[in-house]
C-alpha atoms as a PDB file:
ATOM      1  CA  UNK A   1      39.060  78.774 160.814  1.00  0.00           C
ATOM      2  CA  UNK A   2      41.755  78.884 158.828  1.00  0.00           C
ATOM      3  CA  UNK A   3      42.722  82.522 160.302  1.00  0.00           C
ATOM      4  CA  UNK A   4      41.928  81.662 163.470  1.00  0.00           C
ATOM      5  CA  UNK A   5      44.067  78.912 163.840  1.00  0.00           C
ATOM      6  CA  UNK A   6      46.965  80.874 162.583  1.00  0.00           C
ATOM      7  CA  UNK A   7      46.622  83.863 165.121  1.00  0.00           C
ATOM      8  CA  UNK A   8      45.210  82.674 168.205  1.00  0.00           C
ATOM      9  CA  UNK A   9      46.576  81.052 171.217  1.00  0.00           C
ATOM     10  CA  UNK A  10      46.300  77.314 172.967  1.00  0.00           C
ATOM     11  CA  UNK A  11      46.130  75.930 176.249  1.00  0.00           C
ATOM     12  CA  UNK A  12      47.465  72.455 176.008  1.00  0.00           C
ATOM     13  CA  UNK A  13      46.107  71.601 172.580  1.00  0.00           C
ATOM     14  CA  UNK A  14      42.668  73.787 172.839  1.00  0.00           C
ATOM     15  CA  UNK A  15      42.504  76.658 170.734  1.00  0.00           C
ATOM     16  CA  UNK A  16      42.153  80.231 173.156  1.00  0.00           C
ATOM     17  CA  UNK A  17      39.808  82.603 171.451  1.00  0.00           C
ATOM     18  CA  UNK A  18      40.434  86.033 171.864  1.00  0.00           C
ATOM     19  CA  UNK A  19      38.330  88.823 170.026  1.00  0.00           C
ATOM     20  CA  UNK A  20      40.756  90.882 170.343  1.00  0.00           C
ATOM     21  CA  UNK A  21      43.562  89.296 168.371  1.00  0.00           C
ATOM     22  CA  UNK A  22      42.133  86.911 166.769  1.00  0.00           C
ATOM     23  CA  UNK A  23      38.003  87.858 165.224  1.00  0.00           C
ATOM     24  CA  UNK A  24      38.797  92.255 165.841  1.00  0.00           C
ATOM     25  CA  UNK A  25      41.082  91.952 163.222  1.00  0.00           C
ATOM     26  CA  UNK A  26      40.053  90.155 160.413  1.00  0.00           C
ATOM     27  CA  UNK A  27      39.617  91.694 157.411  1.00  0.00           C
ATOM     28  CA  UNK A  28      36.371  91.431 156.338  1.00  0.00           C
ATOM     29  CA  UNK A  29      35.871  91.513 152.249  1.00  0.00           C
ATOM     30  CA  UNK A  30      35.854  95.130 151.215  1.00  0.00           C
ATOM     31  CA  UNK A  31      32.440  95.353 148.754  1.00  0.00           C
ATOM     32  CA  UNK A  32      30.590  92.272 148.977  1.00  0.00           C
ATOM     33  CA  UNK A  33      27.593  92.611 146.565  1.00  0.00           C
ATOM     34  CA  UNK A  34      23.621  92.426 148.623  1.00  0.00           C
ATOM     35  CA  UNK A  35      22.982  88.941 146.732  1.00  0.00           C
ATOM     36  CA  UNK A  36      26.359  87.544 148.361  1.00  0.00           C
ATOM     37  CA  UNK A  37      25.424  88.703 151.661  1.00  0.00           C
ATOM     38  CA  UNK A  38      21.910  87.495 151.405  1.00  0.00           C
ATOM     39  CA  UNK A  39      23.387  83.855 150.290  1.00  0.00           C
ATOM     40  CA  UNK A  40      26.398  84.318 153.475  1.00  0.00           C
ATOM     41  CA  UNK A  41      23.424  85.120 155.782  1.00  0.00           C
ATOM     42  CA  UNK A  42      21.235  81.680 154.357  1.00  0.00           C
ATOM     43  CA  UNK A  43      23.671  79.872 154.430  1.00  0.00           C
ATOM     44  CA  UNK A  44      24.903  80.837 158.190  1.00  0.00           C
ATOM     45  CA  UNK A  45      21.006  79.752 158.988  1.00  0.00           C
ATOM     46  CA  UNK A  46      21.322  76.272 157.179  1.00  0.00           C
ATOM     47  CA  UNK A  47      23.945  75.924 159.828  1.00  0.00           C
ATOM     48  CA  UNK A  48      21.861  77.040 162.308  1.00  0.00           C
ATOM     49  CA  UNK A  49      18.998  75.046 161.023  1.00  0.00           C
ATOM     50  CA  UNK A  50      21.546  71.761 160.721  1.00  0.00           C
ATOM     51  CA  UNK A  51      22.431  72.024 164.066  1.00  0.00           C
ATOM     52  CA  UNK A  52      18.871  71.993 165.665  1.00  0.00           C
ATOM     53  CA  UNK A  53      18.099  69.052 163.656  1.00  0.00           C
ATOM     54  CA  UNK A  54      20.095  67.536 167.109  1.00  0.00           C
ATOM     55  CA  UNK A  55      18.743  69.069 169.615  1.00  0.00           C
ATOM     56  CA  UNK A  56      20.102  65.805 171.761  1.00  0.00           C
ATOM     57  CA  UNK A  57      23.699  66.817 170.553  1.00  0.00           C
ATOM     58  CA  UNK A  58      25.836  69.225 172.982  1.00  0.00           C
ATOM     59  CA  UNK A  59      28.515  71.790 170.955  1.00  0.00           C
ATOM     60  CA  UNK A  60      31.322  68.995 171.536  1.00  0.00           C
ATOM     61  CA  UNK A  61      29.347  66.155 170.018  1.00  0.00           C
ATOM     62  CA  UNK A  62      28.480  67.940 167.557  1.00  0.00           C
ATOM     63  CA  UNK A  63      31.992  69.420 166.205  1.00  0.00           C
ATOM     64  CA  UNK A  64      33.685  66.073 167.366  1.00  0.00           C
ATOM     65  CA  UNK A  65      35.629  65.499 163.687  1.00  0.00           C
ATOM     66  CA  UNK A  66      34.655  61.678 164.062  1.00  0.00           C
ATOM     67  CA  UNK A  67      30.819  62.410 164.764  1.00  0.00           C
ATOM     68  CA  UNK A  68      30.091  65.300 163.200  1.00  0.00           C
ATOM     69  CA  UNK A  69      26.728  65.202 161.550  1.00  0.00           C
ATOM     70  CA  UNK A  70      26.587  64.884 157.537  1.00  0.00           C
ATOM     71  CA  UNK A  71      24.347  67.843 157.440  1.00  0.00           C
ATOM     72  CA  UNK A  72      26.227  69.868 159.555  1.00  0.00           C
ATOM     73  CA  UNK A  73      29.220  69.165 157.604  1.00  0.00           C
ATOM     74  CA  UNK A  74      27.591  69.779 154.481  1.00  0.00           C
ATOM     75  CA  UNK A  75      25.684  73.534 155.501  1.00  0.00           C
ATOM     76  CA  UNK A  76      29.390  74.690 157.097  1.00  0.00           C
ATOM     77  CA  UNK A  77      31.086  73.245 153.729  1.00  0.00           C
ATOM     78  CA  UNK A  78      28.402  75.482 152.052  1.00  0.00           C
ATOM     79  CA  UNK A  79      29.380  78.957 154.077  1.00  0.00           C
ATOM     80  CA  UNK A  80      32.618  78.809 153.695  1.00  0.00           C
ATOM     81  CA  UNK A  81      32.423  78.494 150.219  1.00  0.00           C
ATOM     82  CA  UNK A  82      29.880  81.567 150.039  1.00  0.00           C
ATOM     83  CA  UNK A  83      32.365  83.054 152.334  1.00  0.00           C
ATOM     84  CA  UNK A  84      34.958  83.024 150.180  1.00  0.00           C
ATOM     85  CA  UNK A  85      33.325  83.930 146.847  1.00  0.00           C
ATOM     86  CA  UNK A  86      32.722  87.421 148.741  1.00  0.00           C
ATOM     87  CA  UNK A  87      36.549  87.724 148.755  1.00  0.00           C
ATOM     88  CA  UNK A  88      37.180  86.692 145.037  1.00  0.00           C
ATOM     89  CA  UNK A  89      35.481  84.601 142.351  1.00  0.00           C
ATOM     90  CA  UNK A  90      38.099  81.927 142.253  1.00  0.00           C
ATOM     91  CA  UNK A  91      38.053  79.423 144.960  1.00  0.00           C
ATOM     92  CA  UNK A  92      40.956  79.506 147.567  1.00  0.00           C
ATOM     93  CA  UNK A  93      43.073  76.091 146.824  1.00  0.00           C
ATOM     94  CA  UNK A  94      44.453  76.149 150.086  1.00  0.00           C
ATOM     95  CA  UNK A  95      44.262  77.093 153.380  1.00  0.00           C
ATOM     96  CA  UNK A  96      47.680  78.418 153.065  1.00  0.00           C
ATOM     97  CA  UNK A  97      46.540  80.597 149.731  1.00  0.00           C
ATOM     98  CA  UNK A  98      43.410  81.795 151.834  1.00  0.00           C
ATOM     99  CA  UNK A  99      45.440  83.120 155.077  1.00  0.00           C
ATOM    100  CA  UNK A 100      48.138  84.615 152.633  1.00  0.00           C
ATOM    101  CA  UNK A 101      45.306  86.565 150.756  1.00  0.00           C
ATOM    102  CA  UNK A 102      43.439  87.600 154.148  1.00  0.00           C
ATOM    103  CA  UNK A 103      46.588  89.067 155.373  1.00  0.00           C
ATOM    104  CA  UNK A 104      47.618  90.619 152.092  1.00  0.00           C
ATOM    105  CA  UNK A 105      43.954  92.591 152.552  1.00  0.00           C
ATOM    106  CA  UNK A 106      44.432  93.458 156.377  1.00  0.00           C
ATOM    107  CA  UNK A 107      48.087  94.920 155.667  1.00  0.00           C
ATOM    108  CA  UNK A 108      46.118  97.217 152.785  1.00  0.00           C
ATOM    109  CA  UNK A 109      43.260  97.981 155.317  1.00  0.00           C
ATOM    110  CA  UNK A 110      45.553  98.881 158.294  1.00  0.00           C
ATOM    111  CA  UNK A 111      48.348 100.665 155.794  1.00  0.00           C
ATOM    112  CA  UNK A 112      45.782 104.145 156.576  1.00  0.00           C
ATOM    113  CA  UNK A 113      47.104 103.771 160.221  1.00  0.00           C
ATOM    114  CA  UNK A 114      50.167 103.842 159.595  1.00  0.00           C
ATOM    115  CA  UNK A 115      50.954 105.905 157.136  1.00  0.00           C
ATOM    116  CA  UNK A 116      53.461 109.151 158.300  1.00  0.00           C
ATOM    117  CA  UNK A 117      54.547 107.172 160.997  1.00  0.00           C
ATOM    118  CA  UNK A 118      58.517 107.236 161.619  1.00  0.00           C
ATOM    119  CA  UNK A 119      60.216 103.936 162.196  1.00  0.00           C
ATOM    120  CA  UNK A 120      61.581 103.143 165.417  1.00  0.00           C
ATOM    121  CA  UNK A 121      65.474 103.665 165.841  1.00  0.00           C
ATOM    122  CA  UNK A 122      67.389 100.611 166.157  1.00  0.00           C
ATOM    123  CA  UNK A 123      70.356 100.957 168.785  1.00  0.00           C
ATOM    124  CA  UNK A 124      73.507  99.650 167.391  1.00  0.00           C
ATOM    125  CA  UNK A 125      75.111  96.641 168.655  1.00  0.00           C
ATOM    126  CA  UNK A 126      78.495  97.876 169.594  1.00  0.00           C
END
């Protein structure tokens, strides 16, 4: 979320998704191990699981920050934190320290692309 709110858009106050800009170029952690996947991917389905525990609930209810169920907060709380240990085995203190470290790994991953080209000329100001 953290990257997400960083790079993508908003109409009024709503957050604009865009795959293209925002979730196409995230850098995903370069050599996750099988046992962190497998604990990402149960983890993604105790969110899954969490949120058909309400079937009642729409999306909206149940992401509103003042309603959100305790379960649901506790399974996402859960991901991210599996999340991030694929990254690095010390926890991120900060939002801040987790978006500086995602784009210090997408300017290594996208260096490839860019490497030979020549800088654009500048015109002078006269």
């Amino acid at each position: 979320m953290a990257w997400m709110r960083l790079l993508c858009g908003r109409i009024k106050s709503d957050y604009r998704y865009s795959t293209t800009l925002v979730y196409n170029n995230y850098p995903w952690p370069e050599t996750p191990t099988d046992k962190q996947k497998a604990d990402v991917e149960a983890k993604a389905q105790a969110v899954l699981d969490a949120r058909a525990a309400h079937p009642e609930a729409c999306l909206a209810d149940l992401y509103d920050p003042l309603t959100m169920p305790a379960n649901l907060t506790k399974a996402h709380a859960d991901l991210d934190r599996a999340v991030d240990a694929c990254y690095r085995a010390k926890p991120f203190e900060s939002d801040r320290e987790r978006v500086e470290f995602l784009f210090a790994l997408y300017e290594k991953l996208t260096a490839p692309l860019t490497a030979g080209l020549k800088e654009p000329k500048r015109k002078r100001m006269s």
